[in-house]
C-alpha atoms as a PDB file:
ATOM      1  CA  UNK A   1     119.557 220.447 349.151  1.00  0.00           C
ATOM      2  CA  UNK A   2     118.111 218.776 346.065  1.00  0.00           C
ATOM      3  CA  UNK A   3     117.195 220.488 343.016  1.00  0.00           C
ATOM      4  CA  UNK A   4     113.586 220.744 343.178  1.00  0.00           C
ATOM      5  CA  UNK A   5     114.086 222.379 346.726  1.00  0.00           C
ATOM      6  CA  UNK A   6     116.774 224.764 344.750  1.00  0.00           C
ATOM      7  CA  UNK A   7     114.267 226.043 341.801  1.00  0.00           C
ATOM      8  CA  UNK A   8     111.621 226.247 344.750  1.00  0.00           C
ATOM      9  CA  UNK A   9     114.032 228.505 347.056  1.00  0.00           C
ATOM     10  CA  UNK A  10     115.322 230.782 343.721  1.00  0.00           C
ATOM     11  CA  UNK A  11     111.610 232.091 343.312  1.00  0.00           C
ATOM     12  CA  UNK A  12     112.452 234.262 346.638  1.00  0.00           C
ATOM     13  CA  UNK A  13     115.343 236.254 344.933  1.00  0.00           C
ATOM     14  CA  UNK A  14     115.928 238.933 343.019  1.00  0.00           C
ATOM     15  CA  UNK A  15     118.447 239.111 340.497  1.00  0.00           C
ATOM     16  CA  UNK A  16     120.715 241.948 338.565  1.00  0.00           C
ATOM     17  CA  UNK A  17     122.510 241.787 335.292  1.00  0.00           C
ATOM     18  CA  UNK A  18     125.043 245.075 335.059  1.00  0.00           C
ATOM     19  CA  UNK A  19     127.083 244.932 331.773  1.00  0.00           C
ATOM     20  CA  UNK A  20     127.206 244.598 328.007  1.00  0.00           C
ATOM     21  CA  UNK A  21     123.352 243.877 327.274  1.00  0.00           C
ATOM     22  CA  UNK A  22     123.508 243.236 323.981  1.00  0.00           C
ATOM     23  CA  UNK A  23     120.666 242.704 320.572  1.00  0.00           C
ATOM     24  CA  UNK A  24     120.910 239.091 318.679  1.00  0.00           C
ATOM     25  CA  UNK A  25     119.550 239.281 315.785  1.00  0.00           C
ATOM     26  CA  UNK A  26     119.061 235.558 313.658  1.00  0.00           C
ATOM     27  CA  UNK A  27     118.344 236.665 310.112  1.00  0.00           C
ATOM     28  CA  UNK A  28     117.502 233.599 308.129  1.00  0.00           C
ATOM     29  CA  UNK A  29     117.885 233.913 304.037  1.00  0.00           C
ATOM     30  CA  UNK A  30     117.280 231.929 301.426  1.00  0.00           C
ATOM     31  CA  UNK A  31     119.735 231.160 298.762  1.00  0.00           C
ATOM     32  CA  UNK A  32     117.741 230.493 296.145  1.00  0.00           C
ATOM     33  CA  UNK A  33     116.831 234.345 296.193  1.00  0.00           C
ATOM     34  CA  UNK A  34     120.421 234.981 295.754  1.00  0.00           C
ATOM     35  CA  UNK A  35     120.686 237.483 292.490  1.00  0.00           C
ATOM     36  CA  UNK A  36     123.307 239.819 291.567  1.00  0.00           C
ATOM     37  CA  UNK A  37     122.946 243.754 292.438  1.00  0.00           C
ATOM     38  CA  UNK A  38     122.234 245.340 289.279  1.00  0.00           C
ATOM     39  CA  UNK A  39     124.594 248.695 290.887  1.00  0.00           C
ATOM     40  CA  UNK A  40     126.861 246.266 292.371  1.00  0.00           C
ATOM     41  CA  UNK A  41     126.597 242.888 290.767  1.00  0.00           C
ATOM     42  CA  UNK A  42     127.407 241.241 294.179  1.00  0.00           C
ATOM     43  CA  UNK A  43     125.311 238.487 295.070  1.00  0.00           C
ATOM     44  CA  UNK A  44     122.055 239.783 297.250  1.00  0.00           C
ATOM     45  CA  UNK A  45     121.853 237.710 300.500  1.00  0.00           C
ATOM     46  CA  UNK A  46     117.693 237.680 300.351  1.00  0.00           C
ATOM     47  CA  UNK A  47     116.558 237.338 304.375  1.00  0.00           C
ATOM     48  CA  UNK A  48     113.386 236.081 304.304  1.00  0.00           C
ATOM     49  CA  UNK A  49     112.600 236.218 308.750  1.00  0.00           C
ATOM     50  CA  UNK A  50     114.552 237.247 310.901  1.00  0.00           C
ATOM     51  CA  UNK A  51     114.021 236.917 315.536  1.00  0.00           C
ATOM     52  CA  UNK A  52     115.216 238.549 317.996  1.00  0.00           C
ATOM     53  CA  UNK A  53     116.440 237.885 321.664  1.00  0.00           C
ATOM     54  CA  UNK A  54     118.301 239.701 324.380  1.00  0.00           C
ATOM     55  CA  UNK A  55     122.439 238.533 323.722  1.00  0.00           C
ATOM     56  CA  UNK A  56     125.824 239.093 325.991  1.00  0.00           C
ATOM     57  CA  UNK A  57     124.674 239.929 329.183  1.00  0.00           C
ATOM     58  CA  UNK A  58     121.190 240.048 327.980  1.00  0.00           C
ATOM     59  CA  UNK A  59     121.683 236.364 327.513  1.00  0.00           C
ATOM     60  CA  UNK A  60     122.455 236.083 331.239  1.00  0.00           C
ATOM     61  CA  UNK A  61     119.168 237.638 332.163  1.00  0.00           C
ATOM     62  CA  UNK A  62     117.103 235.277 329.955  1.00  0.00           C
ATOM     63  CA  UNK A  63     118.879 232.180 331.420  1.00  0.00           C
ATOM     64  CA  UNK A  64     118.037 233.909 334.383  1.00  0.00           C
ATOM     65  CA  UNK A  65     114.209 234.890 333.717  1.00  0.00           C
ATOM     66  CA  UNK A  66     113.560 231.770 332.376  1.00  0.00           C
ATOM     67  CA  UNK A  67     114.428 229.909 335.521  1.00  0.00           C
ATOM     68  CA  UNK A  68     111.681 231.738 337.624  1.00  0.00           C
ATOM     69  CA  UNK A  69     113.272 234.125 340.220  1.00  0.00           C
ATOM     70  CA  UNK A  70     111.399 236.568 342.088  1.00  0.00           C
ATOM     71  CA  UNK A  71     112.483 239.287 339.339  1.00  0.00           C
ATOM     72  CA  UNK A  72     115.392 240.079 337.280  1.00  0.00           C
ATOM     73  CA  UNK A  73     116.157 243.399 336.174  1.00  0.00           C
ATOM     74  CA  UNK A  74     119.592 244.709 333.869  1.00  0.00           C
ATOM     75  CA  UNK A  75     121.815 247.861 334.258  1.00  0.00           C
ATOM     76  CA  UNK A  76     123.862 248.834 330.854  1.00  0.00           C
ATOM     77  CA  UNK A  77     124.061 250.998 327.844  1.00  0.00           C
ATOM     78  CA  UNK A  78     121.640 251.059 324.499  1.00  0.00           C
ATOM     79  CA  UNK A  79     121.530 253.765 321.558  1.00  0.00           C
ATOM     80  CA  UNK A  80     118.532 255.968 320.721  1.00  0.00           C
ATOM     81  CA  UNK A  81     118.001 253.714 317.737  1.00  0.00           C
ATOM     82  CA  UNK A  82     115.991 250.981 316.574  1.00  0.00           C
ATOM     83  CA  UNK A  83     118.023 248.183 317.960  1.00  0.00           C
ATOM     84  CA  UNK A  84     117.771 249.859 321.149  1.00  0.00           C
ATOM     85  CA  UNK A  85     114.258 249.690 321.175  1.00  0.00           C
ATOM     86  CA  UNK A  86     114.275 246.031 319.499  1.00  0.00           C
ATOM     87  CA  UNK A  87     116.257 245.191 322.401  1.00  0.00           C
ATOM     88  CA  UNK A  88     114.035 246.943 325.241  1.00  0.00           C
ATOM     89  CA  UNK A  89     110.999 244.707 323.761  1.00  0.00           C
ATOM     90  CA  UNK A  90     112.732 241.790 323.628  1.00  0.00           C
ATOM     91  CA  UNK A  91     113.865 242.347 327.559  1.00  0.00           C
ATOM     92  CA  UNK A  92     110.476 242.827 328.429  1.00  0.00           C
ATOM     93  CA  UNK A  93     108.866 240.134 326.963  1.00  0.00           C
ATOM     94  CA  UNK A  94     110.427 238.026 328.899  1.00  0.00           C
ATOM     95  CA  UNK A  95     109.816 239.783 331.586  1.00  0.00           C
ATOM     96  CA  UNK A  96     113.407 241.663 332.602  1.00  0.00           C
ATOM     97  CA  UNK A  97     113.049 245.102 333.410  1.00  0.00           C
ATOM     98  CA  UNK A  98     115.857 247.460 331.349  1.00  0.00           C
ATOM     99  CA  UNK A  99     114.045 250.847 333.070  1.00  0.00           C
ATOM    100  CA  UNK A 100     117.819 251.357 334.261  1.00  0.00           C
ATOM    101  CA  UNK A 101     119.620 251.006 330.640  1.00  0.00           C
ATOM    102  CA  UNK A 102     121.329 254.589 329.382  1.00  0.00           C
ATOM    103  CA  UNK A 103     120.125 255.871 326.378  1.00  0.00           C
ATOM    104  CA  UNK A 104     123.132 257.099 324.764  1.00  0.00           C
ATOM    105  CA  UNK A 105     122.626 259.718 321.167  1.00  0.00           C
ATOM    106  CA  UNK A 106     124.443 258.645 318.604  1.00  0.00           C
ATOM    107  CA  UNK A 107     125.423 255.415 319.839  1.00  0.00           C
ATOM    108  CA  UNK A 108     125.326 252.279 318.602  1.00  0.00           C
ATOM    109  CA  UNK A 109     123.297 249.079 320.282  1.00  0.00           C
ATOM    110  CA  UNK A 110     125.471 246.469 320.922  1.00  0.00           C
ATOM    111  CA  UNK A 111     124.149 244.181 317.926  1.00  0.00           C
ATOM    112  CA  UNK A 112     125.019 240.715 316.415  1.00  0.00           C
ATOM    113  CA  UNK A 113     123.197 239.848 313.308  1.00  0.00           C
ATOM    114  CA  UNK A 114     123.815 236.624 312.357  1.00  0.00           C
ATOM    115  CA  UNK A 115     122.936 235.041 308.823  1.00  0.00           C
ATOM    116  CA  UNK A 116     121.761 231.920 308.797  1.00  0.00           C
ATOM    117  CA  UNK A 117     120.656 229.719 305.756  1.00  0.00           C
ATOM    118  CA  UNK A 118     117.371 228.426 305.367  1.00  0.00           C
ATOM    119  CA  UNK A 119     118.185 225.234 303.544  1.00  0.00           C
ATOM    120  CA  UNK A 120     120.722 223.627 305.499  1.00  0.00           C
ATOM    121  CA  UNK A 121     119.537 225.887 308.986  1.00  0.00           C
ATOM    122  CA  UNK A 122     123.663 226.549 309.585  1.00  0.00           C
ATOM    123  CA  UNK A 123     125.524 230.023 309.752  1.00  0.00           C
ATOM    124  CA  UNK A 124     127.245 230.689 307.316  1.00  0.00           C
ATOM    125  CA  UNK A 125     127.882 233.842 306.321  1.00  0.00           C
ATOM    126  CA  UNK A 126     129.800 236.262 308.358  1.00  0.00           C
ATOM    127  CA  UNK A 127     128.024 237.819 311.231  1.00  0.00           C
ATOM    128  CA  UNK A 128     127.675 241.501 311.075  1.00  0.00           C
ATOM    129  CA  UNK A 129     128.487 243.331 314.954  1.00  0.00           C
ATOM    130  CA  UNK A 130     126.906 246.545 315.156  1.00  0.00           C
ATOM    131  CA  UNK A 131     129.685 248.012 318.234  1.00  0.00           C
ATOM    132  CA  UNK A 132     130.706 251.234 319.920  1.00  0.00           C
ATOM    133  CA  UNK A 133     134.616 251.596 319.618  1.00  0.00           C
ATOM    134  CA  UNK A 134     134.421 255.191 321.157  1.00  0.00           C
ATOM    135  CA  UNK A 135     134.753 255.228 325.178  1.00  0.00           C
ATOM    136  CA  UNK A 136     131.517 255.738 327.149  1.00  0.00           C
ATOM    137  CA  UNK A 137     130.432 259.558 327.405  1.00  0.00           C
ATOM    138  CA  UNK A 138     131.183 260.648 331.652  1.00  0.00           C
ATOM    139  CA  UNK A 139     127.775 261.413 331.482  1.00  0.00           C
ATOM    140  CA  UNK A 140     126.733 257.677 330.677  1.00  0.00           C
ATOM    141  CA  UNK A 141     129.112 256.329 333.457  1.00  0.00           C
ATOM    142  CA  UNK A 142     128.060 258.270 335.950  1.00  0.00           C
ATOM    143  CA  UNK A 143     124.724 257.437 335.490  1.00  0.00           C
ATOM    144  CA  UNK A 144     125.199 253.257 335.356  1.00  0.00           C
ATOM    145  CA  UNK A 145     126.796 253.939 338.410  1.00  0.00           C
ATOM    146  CA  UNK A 146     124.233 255.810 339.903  1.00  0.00           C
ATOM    147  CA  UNK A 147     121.621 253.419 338.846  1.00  0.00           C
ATOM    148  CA  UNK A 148     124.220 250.349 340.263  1.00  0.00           C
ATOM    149  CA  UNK A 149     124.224 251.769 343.461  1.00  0.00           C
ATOM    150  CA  UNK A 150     120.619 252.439 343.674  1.00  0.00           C
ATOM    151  CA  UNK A 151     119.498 249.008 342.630  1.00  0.00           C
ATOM    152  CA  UNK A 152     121.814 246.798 344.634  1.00  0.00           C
ATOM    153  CA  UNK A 153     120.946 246.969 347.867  1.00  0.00           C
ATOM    154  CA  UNK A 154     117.609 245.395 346.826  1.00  0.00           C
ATOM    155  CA  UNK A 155     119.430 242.286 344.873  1.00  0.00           C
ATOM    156  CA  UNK A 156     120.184 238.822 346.030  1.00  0.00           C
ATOM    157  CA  UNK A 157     122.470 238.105 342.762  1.00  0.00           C
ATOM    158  CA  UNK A 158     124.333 240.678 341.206  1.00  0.00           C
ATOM    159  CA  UNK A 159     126.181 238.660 337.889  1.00  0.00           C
ATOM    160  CA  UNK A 160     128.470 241.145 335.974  1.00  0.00           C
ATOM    161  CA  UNK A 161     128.662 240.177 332.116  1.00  0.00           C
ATOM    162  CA  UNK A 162     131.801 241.887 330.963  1.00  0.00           C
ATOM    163  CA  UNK A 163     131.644 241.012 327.625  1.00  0.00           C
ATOM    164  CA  UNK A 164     133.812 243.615 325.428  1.00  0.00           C
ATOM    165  CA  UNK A 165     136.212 242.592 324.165  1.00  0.00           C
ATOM    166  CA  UNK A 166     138.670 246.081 324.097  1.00  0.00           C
ATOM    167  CA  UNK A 167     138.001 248.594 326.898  1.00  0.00           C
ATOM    168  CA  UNK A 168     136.651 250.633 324.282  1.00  0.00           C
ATOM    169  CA  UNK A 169     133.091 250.978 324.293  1.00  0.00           C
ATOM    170  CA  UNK A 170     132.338 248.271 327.318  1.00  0.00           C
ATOM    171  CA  UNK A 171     129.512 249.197 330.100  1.00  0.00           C
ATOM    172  CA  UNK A 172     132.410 247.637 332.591  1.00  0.00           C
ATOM    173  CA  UNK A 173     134.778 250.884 332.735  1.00  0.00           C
ATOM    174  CA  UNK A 174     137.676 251.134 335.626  1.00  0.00           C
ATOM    175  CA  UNK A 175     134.931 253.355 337.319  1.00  0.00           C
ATOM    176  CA  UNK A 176     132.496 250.962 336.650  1.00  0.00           C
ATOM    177  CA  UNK A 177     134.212 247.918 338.297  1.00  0.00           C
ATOM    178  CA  UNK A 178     135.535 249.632 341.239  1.00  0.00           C
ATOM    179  CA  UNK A 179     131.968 250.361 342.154  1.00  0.00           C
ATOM    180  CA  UNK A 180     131.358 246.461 341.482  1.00  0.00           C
ATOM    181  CA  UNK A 181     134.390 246.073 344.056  1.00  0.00           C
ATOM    182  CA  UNK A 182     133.345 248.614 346.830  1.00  0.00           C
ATOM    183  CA  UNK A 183     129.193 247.382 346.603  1.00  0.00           C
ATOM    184  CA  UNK A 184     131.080 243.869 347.265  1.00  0.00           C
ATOM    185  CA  UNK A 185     132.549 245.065 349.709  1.00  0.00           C
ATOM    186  CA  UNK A 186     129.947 246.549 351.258  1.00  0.00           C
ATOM    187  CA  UNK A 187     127.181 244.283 350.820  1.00  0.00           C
ATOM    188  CA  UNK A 188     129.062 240.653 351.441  1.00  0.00           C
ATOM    189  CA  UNK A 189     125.610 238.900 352.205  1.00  0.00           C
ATOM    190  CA  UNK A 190     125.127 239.264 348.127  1.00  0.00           C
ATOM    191  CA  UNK A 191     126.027 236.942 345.411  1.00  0.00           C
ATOM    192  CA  UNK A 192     128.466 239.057 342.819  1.00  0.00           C
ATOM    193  CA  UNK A 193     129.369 236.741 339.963  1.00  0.00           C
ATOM    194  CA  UNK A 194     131.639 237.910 337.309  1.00  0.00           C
ATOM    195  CA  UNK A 195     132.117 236.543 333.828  1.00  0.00           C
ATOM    196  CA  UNK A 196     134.881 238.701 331.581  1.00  0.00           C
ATOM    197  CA  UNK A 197     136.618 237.693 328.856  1.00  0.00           C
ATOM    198  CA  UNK A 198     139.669 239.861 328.873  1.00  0.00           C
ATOM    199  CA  UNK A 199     139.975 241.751 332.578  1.00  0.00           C
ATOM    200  CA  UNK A 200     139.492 238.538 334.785  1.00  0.00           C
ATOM    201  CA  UNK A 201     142.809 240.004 336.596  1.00  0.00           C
ATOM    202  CA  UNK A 202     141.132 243.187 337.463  1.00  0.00           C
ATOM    203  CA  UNK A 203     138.122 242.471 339.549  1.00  0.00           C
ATOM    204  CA  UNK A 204     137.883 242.005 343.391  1.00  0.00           C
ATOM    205  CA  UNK A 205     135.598 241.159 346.472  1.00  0.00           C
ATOM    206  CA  UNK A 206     133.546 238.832 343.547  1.00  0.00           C
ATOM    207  CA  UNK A 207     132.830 235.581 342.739  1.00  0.00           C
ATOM    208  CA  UNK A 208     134.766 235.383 339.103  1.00  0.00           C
ATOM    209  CA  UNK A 209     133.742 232.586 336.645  1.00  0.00           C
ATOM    210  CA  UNK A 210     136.610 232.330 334.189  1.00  0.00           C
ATOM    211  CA  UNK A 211     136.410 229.934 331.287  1.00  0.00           C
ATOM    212  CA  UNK A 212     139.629 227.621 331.815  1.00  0.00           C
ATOM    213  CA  UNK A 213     141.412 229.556 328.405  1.00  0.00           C
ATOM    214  CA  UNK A 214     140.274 232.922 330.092  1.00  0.00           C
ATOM    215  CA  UNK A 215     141.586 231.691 333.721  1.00  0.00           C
ATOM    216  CA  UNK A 216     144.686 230.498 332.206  1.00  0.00           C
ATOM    217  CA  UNK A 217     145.585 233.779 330.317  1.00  0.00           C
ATOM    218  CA  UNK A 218     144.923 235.705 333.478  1.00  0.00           C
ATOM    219  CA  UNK A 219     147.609 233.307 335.488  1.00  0.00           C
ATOM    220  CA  UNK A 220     149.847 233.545 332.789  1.00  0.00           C
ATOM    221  CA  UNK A 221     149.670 237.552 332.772  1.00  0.00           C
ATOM    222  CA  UNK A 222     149.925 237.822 336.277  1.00  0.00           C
ATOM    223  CA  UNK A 223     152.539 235.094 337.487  1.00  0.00           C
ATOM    224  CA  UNK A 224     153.733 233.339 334.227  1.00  0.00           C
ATOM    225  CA  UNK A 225     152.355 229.980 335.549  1.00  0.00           C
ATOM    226  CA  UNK A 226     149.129 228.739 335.780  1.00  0.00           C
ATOM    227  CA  UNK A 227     148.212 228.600 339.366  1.00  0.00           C
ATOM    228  CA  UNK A 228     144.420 229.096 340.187  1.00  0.00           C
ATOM    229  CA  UNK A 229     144.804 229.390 344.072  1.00  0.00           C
ATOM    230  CA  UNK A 230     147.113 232.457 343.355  1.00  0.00           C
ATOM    231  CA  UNK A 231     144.483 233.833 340.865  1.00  0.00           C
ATOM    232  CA  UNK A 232     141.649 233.540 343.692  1.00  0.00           C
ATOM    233  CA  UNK A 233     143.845 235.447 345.951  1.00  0.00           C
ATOM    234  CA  UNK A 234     144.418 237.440 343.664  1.00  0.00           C
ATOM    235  CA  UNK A 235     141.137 238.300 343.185  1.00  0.00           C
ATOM    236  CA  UNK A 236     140.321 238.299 346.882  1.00  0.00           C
ATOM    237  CA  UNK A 237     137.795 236.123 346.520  1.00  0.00           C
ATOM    238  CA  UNK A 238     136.248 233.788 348.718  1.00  0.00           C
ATOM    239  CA  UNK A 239     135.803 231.279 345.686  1.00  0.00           C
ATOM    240  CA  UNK A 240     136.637 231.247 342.068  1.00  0.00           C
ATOM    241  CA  UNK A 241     135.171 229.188 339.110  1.00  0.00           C
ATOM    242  CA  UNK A 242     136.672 227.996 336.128  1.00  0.00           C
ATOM    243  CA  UNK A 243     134.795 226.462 333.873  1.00  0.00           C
ATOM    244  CA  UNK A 244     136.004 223.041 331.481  1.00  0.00           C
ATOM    245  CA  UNK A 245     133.259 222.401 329.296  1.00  0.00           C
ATOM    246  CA  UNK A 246     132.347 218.905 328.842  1.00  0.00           C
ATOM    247  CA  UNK A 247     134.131 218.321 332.096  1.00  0.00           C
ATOM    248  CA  UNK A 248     132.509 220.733 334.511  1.00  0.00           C
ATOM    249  CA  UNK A 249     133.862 223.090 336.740  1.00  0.00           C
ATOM    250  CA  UNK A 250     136.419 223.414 339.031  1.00  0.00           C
ATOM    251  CA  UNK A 251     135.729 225.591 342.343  1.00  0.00           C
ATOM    252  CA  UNK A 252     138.814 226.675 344.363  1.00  0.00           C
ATOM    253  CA  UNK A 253     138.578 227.801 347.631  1.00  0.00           C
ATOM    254  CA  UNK A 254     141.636 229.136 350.246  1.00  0.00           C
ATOM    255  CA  UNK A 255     142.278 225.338 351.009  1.00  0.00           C
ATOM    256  CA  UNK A 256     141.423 223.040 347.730  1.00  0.00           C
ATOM    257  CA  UNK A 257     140.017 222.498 344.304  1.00  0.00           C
ATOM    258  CA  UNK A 258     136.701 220.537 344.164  1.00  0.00           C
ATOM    259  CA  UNK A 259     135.446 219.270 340.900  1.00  0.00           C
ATOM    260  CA  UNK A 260     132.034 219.362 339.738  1.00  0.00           C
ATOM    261  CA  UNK A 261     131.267 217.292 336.832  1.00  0.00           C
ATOM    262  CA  UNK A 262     129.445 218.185 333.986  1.00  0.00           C
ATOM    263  CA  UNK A 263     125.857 216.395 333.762  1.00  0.00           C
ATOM    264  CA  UNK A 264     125.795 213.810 330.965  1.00  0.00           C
ATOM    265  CA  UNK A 265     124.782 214.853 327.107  1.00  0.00           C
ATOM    266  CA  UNK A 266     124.882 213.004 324.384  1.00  0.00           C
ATOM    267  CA  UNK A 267     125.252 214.965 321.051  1.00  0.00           C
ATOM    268  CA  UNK A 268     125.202 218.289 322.196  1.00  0.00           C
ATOM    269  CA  UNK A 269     123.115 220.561 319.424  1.00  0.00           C
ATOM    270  CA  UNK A 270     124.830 224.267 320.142  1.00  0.00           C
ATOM    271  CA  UNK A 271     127.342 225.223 322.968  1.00  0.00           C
ATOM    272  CA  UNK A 272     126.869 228.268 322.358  1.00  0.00           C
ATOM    273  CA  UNK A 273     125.748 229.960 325.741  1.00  0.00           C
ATOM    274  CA  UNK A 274     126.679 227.315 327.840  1.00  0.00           C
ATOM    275  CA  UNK A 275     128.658 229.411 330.353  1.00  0.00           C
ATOM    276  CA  UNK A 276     125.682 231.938 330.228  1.00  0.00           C
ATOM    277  CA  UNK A 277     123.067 229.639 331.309  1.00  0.00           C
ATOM    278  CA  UNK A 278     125.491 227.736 334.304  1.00  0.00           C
ATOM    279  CA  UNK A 279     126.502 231.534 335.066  1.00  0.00           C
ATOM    280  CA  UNK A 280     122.501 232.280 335.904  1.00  0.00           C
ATOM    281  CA  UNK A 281     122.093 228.858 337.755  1.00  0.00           C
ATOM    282  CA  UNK A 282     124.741 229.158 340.071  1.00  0.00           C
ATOM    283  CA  UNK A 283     124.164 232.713 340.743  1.00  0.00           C
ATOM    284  CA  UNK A 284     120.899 231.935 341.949  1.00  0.00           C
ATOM    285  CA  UNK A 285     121.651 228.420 343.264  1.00  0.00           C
ATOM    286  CA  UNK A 286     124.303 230.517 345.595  1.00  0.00           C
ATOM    287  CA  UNK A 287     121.345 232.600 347.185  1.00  0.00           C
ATOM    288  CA  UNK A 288     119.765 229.540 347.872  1.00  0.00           C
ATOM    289  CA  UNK A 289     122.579 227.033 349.199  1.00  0.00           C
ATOM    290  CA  UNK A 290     125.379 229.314 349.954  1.00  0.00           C
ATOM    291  CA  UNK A 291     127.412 226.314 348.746  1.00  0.00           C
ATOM    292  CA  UNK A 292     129.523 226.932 345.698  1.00  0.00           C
ATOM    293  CA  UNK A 293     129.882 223.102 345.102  1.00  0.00           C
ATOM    294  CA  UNK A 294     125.887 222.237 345.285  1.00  0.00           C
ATOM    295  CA  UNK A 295     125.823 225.548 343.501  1.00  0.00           C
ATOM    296  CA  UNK A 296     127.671 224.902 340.375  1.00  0.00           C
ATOM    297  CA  UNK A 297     126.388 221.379 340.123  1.00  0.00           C
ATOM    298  CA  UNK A 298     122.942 223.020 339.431  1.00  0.00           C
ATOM    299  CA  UNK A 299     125.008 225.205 336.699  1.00  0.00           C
ATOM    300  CA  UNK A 300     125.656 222.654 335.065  1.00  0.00           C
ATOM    301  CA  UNK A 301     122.549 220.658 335.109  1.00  0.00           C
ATOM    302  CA  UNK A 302     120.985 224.442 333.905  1.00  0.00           C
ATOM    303  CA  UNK A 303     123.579 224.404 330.735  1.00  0.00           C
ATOM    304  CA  UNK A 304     122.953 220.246 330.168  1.00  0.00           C
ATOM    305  CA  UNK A 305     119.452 221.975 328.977  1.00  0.00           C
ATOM    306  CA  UNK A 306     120.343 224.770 326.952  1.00  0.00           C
ATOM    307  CA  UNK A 307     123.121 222.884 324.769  1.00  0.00           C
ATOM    308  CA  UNK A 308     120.842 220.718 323.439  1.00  0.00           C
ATOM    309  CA  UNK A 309     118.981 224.049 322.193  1.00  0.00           C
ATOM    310  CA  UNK A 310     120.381 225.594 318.577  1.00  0.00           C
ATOM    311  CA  UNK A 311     121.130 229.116 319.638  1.00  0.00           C
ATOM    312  CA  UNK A 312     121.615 230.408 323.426  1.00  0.00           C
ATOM    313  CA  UNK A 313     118.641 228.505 324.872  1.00  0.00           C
ATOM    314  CA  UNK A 314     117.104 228.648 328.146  1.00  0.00           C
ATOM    315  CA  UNK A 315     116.617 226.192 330.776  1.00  0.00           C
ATOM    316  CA  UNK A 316     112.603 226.393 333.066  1.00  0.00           C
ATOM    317  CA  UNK A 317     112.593 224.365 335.763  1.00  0.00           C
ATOM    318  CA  UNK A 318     110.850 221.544 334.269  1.00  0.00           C
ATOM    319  CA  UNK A 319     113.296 220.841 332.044  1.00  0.00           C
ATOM    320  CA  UNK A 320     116.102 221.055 334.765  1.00  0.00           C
ATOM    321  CA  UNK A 321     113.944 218.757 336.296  1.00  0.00           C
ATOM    322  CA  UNK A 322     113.716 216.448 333.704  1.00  0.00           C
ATOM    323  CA  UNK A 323     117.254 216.844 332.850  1.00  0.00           C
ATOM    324  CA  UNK A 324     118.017 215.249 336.211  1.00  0.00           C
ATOM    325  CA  UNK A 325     115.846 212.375 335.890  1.00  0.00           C
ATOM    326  CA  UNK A 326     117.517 211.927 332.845  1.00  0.00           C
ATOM    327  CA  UNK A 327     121.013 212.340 334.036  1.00  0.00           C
ATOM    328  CA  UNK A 328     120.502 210.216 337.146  1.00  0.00           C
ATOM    329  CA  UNK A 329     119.749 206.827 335.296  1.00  0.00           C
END
């Protein structure tokens, strides 16, 4: 199937995000307004605009969104505050429903503010996380499960973004993930893809797309060698993905590991987001092709786009399209 015929099959297909949707917010200052606190004498840090966009799994959805789907709609947690709602308008303008987040009192949005200086356009001051460390309330969990198993049967993609880092304060609780398992389970026509940084060990039934440092960690912890066909059976999975970067991805099935290269880019701007964006393109490539192989090739022609982006950039089909033309020569 060729990759035109791909982004013209993906606009049938529905898509879910369930996990840590998070707020990015890129607050630019200016150093020249930098003038000592006259209670404090520290140095102000004057921002001068600041932009907002959907980040962690939110990321996921706009990779997803911007690609064209039939719909794409996200299941997590937000606070009754004003990143919360800075984070609902940011999901809806580009077009992702978040009518199934949790509003949680006295909770804090998931928030990265990052600082970012207007002269030389680089980060550099330290970002400021705005994070939950207290477990989710029952009342919260029971609801994201509720609304999980409401909304998948009506999915083509389900792509879990477990993106905590402690299992303090993460939408992907033990409760959480064995309903991830049993839906699976249950409905085995549907693409799950799972991207976690520190519980790849735990999931099951799913597609999981470990980084190669996060697939590695999870071998060692489990069987104190690095041995990805164990991990995938592990996992029971049909197929797992491990990502390398600049060198692609590596898809390992019961019976062999298949590369698929990376696309070529020259002087990559930000990788930041990289796995997000091939995450969302072979999630949806899958409902298309069934073919994890075709699949993750399209992945990573999605995240040849979005590194040459500053920030986590999105991919639309023309410029996957033109990405190939480009590639191809």
């Amino acid at each position: 199937m060729t990759i035109a015929e791909i982004l013209t099959g993906l606009t049938k297909f529905s898509a879910l995000v369930v996990g840590d949707i998070c707020l990015d917010r890129w607050c630019t200052y200016d150093p020249a307004t930098s003038e000592p606190s006259r209670e404090t004498g520290i140095p102000r840090v004057g921002v001068v605009a600041t932009e907002v966009t959907p980040g962690g799994g939110g990321t996921v959805a706009n990779n997803l969104a911007s690609l064209r789907p039939k719909s794409v709609a996200v299941i997590g947690v937000r606070g009754d505050d004003g990143f919360g709602h800075e984070l609902e308008r940011a999901l809806a303008e580009r077009g992702i429903t978040a009518d199934l987040l949790v509003k949680i009192p006295n909770w804090h949005t998931f928030t990265y503010t990052k600082i970012i200086n207007s002269h030389s356009g680089e980060e550099d001051k330290p970002r400021i996380d705005f994070i939950s460390t207290r477990p989710l309330p029952e009342s919260a969990e029971k609801q994201l499960i509720s609304n999980l198993r409401s909304a998948v049967p009506g999915m083509d993609a389900i792509l879990v973004a477990d993106q905590a880092e402690t299992s303090s304060g993460g939408v992907v609780t033990p409760a959480v993930r064995e309903c991830i398992t049993e839906l699976a389970a249950q409905f085995p026509e549907k693409i799950f893809l799972v991207d976690s940084r520190k519980r790849v060990d735990l999931f099951r039934n799913v597609m999981v797309k470990p980084n190669r440092d996060e697939a590695e960690a999870a071998c060692d912890k489990l069987f104190g060698e690095v041995d990805y066909f164990r991990l995938r059976a592990h996992l029971r999975s049909k197929v797992l993905i491990v990502t390398h970067g600049p060198q692609g991805a590596l898809i390992v099935d019961a019976a062999k590991e298949t590369w698929s290269k990376a696309w070529p880019v020259e002087k990559p701007v930000d990788i930041c987001g990289a796995g997000d964006s091939f995450a969302a393109g072979t999630a949806l490539a899958m409902a298309v092709t069934r073919d994890p192989i075709s699949s993750a090739g399209f992945g990573n022609l999605v995240a040849s786009v979005t590194v040459m982006k500053k920030g986590t950039g999105t991919a639309s089909p023309e410029e996957v399209l033109s990405a190939e033309v480009r590639g191809s020569k």
